[in-house]
C-alpha atoms as a PDB file:
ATOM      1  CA  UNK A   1       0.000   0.000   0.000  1.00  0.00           C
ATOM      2  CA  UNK A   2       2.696   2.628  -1.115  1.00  0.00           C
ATOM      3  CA  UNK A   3      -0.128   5.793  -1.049  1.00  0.00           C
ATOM      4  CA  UNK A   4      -0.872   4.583   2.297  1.00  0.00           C
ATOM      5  CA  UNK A   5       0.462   6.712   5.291  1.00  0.00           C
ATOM      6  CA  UNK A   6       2.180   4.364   8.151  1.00  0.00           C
ATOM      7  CA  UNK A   7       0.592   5.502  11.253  1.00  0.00           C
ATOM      8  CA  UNK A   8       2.072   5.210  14.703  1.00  0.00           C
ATOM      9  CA  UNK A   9       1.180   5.925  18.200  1.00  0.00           C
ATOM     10  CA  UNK A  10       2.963   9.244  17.976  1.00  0.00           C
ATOM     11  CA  UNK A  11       1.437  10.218  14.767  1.00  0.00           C
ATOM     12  CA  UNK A  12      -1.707   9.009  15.275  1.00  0.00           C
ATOM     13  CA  UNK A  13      -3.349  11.974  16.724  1.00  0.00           C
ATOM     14  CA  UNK A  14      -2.076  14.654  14.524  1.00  0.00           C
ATOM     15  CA  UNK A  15      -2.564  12.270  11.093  1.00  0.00           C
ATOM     16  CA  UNK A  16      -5.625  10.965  11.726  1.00  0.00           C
ATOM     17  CA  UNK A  17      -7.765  12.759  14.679  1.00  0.00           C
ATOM     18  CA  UNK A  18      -6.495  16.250  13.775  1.00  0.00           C
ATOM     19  CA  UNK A  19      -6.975  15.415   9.828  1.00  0.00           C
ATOM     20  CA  UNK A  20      -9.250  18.165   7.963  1.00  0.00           C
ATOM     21  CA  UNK A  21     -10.521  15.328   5.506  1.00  0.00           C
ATOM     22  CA  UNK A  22     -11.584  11.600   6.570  1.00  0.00           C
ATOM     23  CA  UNK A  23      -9.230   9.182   7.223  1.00  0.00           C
ATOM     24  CA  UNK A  24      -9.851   5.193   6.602  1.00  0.00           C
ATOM     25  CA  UNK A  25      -7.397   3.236   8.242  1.00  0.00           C
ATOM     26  CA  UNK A  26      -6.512  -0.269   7.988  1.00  0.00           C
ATOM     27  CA  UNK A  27      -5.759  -2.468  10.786  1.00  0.00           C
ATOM     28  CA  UNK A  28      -3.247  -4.755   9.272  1.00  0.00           C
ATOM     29  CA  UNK A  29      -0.274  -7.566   9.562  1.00  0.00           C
ATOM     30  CA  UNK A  30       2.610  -8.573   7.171  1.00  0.00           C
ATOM     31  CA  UNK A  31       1.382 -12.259   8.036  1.00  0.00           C
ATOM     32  CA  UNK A  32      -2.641 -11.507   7.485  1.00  0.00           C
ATOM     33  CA  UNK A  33      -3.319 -13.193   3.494  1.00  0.00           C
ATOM     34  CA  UNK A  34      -6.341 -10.850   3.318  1.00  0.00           C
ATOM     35  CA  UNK A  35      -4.328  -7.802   4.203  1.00  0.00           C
ATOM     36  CA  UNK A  36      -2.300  -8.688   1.223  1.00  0.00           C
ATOM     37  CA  UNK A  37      -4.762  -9.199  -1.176  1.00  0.00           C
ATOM     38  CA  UNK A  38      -7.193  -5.731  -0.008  1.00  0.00           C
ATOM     39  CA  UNK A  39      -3.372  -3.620  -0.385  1.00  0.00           C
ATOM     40  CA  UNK A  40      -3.855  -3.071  -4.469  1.00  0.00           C
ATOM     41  CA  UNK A  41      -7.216  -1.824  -3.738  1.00  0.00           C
ATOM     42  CA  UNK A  42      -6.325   0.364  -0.868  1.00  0.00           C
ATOM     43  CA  UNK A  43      -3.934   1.822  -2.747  1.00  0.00           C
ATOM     44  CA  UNK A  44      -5.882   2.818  -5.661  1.00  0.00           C
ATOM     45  CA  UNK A  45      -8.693   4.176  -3.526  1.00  0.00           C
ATOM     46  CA  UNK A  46      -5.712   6.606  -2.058  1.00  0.00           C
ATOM     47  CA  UNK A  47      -4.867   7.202  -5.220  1.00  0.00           C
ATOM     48  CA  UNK A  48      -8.086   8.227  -6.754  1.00  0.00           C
ATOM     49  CA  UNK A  49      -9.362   9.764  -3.882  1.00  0.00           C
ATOM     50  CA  UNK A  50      -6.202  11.881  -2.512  1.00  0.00           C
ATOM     51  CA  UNK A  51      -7.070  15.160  -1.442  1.00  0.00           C
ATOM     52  CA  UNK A  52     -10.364  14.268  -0.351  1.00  0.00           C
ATOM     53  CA  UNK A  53      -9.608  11.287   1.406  1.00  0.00           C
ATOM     54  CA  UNK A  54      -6.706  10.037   3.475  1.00  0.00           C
ATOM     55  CA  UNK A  55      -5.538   6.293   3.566  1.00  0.00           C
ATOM     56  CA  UNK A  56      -3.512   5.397   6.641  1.00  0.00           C
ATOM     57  CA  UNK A  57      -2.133   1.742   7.606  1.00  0.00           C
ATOM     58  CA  UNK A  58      -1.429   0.698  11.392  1.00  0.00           C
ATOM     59  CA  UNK A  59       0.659  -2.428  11.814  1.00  0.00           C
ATOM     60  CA  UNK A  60      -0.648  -4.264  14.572  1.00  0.00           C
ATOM     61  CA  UNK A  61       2.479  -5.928  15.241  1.00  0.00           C
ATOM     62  CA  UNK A  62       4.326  -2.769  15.514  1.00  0.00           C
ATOM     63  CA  UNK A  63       1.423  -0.617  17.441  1.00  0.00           C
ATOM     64  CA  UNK A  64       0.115  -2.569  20.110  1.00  0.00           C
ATOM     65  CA  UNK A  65      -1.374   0.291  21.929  1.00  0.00           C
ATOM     66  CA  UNK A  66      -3.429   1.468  19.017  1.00  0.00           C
ATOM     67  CA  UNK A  67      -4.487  -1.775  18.044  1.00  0.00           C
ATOM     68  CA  UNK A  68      -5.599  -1.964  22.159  1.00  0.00           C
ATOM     69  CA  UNK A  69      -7.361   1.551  21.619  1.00  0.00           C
ATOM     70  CA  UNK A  70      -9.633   0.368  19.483  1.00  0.00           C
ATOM     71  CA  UNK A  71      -9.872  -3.370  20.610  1.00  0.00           C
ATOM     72  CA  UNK A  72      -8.771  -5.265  17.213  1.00  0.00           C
ATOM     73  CA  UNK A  73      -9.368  -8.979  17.570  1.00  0.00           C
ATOM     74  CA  UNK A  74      -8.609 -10.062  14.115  1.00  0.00           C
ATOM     75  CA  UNK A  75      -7.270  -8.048  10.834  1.00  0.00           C
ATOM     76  CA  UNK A  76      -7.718  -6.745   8.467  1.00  0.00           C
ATOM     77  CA  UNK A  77      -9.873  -3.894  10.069  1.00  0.00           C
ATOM     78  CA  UNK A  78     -11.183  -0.806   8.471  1.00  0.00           C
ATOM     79  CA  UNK A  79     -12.119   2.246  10.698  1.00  0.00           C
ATOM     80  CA  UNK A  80     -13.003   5.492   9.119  1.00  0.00           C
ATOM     81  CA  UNK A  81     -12.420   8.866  10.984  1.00  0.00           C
ATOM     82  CA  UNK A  82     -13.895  11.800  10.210  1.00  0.00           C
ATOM     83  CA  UNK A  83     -13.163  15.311  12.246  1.00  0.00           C
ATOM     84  CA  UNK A  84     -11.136  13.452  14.970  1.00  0.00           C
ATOM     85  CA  UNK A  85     -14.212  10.671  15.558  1.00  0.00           C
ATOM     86  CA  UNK A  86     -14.577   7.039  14.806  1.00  0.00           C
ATOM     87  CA  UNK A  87     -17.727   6.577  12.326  1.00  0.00           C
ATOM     88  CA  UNK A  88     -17.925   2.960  10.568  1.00  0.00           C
ATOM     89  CA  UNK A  89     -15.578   0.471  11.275  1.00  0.00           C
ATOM     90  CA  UNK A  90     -15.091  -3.433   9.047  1.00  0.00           C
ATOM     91  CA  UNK A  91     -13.990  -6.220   9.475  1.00  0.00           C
ATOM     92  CA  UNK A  92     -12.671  -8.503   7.073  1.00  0.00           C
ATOM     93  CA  UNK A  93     -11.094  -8.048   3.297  1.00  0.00           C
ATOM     94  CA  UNK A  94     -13.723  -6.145   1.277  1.00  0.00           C
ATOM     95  CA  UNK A  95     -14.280  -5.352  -2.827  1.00  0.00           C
ATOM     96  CA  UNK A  96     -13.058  -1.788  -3.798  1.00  0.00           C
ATOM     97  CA  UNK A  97     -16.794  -1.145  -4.224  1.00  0.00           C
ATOM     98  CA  UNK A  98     -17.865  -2.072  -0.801  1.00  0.00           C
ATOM     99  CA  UNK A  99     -14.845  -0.096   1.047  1.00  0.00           C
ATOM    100  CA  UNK A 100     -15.861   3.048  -1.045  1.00  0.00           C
ATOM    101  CA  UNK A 101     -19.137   2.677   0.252  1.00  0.00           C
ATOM    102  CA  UNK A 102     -18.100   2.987   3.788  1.00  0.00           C
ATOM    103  CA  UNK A 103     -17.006   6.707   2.837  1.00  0.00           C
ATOM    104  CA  UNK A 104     -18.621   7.725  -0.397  1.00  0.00           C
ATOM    105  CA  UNK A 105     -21.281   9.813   1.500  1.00  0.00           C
ATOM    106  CA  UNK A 106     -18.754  11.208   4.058  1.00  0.00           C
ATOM    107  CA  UNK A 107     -16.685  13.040   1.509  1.00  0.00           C
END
């Protein structure tokens, strides 16, 4: 997910809950087969929609305390911020069409 931004417990607040435009952020694990397979997607959706939407990535392995924060069980995740609050959040690997749904009418 190259267009994705790497989020960490410092930068959380400032990239995410501070962020003038939504942010859907992905829950995810260099293990995790469905991580894998939802990157190429991810990617394009921050392509297509940068500027109007921001695509961040949180390892789960490397961010314990966010993954904590928002009580991940399983990956991947999707949560979707928008003006510093949580609004949807989904589990599993999704279509391109179903993830844009979860922010289409947020934007």
């Amino acid at each position: 997910m190259s267009n994705g931004i790497a989020i960490t417990k410092s930068t959380f607040e400032a990239e995410v809950l501070q962020s003038p435009i939504p942010v859907l952020v992905e829950f995810w694990a260099t293990w995790c087969g469905p991580c894998k397979m939802m990157a190429p997607v991810l990617d394009a959706i921050a392509t297509e929609y940068a500027g109007t939407l921001k695509v961040a990535k949180i390892n789960v392995d490397e961010e314990p305390h966010l993954v904590e924060r928002h009580g991940i069980a399983s990956v991947p995740v999707l949560v979707l911020y928008k003006q510093g609050e949580l609004v949807r959040q989904k589990s599993g690997s999704h279509t391109k069409a179903v993830i844009e749904n979860l922010f289409k009418d947020l934007l």
